[in-house]
N, C-alpha and C. Protein backbone atom coordinates (compact mmCIF):
# COMPACT_ATOMS: atom_id res chain seq x y z
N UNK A 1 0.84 -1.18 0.00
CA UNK A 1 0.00 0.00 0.00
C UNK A 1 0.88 1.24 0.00
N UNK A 2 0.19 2.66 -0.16
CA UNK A 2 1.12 3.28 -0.29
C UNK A 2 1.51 3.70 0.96
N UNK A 3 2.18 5.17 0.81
CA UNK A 3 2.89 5.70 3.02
C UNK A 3 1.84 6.23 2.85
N UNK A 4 0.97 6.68 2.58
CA UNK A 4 -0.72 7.54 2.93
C UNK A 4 -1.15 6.63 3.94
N UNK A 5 -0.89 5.28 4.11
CA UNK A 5 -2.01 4.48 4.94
C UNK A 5 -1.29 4.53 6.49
N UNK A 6 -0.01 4.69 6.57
CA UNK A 6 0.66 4.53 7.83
C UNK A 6 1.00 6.41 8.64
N UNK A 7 0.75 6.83 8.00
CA UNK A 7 1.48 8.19 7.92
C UNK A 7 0.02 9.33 8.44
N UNK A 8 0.28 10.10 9.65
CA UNK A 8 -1.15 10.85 9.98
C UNK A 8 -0.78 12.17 8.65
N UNK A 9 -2.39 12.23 9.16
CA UNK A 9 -2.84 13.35 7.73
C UNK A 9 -3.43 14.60 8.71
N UNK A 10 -3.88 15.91 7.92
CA UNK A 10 -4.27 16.51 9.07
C UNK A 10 -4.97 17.45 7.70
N UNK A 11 -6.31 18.47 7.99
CA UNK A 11 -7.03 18.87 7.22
C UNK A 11 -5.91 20.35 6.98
N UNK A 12 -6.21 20.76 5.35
CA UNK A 12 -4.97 21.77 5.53
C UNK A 12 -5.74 22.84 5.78
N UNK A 13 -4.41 24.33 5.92
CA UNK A 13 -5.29 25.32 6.71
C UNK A 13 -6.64 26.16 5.82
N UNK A 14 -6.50 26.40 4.68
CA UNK A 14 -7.37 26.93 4.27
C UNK A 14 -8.67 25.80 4.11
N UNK A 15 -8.85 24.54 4.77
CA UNK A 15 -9.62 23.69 4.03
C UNK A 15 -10.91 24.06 5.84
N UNK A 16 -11.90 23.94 5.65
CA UNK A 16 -13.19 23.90 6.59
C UNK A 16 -13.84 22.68 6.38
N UNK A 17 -14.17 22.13 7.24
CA UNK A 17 -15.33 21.11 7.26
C UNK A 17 -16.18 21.18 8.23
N UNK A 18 -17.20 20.44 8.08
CA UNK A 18 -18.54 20.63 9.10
C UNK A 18 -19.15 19.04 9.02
N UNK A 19 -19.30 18.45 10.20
CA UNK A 19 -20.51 17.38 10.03
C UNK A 19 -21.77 17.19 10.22
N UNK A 20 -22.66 16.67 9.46
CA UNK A 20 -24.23 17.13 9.01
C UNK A 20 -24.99 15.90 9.14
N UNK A 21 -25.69 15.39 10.11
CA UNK A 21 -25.81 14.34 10.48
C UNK A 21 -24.26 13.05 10.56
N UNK A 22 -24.59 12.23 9.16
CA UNK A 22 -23.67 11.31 9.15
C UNK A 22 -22.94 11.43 7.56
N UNK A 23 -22.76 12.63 7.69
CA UNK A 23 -21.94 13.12 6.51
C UNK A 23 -21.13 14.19 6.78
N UNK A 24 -19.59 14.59 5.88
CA UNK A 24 -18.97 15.67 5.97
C UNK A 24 -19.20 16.46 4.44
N UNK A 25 -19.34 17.86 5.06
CA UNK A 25 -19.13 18.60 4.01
C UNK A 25 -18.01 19.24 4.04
N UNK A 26 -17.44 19.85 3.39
CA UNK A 26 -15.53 20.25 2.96
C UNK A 26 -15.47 21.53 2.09
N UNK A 27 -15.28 22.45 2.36
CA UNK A 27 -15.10 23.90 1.81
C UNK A 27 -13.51 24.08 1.90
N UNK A 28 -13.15 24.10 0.68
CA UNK A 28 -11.94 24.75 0.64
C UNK A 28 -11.82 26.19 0.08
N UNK A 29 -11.13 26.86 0.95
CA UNK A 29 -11.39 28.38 0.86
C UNK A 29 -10.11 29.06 0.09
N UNK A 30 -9.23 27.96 -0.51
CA UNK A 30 -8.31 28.78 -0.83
C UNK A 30 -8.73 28.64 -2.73
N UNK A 31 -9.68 27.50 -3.06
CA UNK A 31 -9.62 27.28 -4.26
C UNK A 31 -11.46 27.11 -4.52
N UNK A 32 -12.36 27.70 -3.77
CA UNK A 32 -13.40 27.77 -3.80
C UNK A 32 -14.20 26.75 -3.71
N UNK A 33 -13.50 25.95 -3.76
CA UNK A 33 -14.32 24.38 -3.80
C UNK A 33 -14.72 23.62 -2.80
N UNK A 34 -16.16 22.90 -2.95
CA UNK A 34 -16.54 22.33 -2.11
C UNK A 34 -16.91 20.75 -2.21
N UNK A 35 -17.01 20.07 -1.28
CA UNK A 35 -16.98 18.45 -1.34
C UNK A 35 -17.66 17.86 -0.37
N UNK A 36 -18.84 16.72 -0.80
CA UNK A 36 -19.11 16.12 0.73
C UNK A 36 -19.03 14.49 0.93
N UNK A 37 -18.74 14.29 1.75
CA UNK A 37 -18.18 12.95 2.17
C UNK A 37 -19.48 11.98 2.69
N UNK A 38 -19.56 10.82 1.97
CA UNK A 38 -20.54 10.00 2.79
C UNK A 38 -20.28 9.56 3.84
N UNK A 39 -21.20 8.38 4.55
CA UNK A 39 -20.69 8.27 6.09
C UNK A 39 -19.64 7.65 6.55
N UNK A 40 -19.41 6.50 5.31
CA UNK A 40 -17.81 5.80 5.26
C UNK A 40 -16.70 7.06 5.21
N UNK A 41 -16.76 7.66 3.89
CA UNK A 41 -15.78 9.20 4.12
C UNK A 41 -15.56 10.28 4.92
N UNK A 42 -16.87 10.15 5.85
CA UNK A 42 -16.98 11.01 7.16
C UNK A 42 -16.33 10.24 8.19
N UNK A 43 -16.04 9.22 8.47
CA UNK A 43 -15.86 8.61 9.67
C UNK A 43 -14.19 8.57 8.92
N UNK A 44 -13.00 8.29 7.97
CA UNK A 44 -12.12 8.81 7.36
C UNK A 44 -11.48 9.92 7.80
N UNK A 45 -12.27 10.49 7.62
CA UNK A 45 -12.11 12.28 7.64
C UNK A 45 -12.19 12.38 9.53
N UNK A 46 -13.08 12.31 9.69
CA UNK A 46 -13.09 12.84 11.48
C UNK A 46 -11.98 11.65 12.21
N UNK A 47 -11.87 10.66 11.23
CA UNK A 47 -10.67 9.52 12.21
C UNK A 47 -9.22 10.53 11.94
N UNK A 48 -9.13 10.70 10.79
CA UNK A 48 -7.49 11.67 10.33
C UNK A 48 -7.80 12.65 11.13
N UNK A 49 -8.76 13.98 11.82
CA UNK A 49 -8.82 14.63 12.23
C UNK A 49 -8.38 14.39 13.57
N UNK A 50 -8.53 13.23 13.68
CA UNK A 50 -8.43 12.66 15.46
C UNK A 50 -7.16 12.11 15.35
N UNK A 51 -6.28 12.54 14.08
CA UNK A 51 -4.86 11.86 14.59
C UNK A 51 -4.68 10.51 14.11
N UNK A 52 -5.73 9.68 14.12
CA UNK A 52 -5.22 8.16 13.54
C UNK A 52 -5.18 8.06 12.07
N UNK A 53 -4.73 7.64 11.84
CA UNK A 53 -3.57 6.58 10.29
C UNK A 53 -5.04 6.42 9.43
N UNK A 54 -4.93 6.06 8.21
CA UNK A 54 -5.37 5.35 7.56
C UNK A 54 -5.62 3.68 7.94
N UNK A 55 -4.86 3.65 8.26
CA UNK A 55 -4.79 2.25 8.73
C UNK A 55 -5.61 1.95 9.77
N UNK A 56 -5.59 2.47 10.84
CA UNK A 56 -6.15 2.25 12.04
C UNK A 56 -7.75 2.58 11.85
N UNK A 57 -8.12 3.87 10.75
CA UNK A 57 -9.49 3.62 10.94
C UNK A 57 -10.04 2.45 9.98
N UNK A 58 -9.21 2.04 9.04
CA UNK A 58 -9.61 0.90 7.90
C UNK A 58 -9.95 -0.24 9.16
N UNK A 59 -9.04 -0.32 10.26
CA UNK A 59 -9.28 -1.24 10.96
C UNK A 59 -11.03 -1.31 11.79
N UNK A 60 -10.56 -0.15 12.19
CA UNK A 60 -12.32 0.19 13.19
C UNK A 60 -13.65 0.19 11.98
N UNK A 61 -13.37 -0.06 10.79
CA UNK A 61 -14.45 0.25 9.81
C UNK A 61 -14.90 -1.51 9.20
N UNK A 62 -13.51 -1.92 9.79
CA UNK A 62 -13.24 -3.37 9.23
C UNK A 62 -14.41 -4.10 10.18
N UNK A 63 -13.96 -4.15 11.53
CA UNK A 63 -14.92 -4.56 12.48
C UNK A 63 -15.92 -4.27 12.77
N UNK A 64 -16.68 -3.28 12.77
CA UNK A 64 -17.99 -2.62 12.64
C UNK A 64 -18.59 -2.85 11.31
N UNK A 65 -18.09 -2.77 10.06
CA UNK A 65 -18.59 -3.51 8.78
C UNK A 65 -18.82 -4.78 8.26
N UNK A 66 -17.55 -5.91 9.06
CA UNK A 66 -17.75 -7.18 9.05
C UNK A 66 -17.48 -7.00 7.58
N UNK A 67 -16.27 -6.61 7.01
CA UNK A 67 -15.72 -6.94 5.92
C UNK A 67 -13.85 -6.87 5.89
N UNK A 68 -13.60 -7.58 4.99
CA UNK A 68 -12.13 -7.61 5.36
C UNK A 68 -11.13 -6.27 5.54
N UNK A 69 -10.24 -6.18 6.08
CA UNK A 69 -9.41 -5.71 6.53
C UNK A 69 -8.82 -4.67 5.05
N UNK A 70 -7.91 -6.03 4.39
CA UNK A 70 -7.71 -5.39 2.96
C UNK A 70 -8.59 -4.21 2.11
N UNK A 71 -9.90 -4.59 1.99
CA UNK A 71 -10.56 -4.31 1.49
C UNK A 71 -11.25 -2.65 2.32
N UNK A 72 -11.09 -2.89 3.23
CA UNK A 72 -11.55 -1.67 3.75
C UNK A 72 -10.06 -0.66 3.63
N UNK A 73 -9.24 -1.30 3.55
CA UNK A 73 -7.63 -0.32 3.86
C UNK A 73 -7.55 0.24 2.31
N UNK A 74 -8.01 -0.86 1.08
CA UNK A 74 -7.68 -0.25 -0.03
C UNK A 74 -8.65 0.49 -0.17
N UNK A 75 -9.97 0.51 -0.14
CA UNK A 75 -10.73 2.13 -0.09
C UNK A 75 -10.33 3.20 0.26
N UNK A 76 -10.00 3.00 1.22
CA UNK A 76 -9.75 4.39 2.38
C UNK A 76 -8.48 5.13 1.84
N UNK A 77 -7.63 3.98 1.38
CA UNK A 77 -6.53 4.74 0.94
C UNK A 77 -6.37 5.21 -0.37
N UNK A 78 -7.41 5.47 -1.36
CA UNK A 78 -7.86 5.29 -2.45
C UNK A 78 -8.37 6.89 -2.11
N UNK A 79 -9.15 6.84 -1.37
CA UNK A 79 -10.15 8.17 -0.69
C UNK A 79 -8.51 9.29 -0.45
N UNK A 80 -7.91 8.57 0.77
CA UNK A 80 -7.11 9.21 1.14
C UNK A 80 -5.90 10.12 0.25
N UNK A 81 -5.78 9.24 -0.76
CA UNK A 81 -5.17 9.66 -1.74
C UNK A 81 -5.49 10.69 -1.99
N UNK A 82 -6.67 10.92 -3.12
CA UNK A 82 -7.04 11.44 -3.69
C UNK A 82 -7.86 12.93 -2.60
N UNK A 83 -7.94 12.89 -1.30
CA UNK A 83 -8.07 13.93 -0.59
C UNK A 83 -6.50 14.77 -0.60
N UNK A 84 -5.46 13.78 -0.52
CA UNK A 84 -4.40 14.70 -0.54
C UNK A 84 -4.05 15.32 -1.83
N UNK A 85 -4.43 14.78 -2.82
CA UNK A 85 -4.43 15.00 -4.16
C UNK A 85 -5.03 16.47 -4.35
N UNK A 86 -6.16 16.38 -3.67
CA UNK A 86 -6.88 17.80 -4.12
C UNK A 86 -6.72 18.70 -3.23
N UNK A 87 -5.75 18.68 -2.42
CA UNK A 87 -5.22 19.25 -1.28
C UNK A 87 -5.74 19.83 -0.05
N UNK A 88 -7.04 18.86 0.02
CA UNK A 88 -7.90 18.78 1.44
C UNK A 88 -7.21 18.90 2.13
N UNK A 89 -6.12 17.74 2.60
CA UNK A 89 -5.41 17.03 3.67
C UNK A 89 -4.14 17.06 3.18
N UNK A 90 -3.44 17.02 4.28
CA UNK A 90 -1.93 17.30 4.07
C UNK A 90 -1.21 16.41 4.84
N UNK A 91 0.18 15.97 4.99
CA UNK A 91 0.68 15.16 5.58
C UNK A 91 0.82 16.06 7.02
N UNK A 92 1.31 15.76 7.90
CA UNK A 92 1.01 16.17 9.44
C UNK A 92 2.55 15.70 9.68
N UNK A 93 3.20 16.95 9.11
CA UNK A 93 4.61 17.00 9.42
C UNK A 93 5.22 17.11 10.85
N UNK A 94 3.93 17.59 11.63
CA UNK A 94 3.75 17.84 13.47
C UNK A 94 4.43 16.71 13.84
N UNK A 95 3.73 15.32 13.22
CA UNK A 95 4.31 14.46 14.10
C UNK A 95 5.77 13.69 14.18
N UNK A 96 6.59 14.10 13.63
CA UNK A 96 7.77 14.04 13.46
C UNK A 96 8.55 15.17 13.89
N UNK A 97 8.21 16.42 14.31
CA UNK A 97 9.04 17.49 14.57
C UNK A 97 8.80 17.42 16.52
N UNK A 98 10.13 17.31 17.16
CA UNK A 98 10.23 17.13 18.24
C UNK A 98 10.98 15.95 18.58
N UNK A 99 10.95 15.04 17.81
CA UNK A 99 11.36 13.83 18.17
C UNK A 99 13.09 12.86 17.36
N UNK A 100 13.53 14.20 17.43
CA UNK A 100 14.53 14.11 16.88
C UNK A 100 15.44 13.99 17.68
């Protein structure tokens, strides 16, 4: 898989989100654009917000879905990608600075 799945992400600064029942919506303010996440992509999104991996929420989505592991990790990181792609999310360079 790729380092997106092990590696925390963090929403970048010009990017806003809001959750609306069991969905996210996503305003990015530096490029006008907006995006909304279903409840699989909301629970993604508020897991990276909370600091955990790709990985770790593929896991909590794995067990609560009762579908494999793989299969939930290659979505997410598919999603994940392509959030960093459009420059929602950014790598979370935080967590490496200090620990040097």
């Amino acid at each position: 898989m790729s380092a997106v799945t092990s590696r925390k992400l963090r929403c970048a600064d010009a990017v806003h989100s809001r959750l609306f029942d069991e969905e996210v919506v996503i305003l990015d303010l530096a490029k006008g654009d907006y995006f909304a996440l279903d409840q699989i992509g909301a629970r993604l999104w508020s897991g990276l917000e909370a600091g955990r991996t790709i990985e770790q929420v593929a896991r909590e989505i794995a067990d609560e879905y009762d579908v494999a592991v793989e299969e939930a990790l290659a979505d997410l990181t598919t999603l994940g990608n392509e959030l960093v792609w459009r420059g929602l999310m950014v790598y979370d360079d935080r967590e490496t600075a200090g620990n040097d």
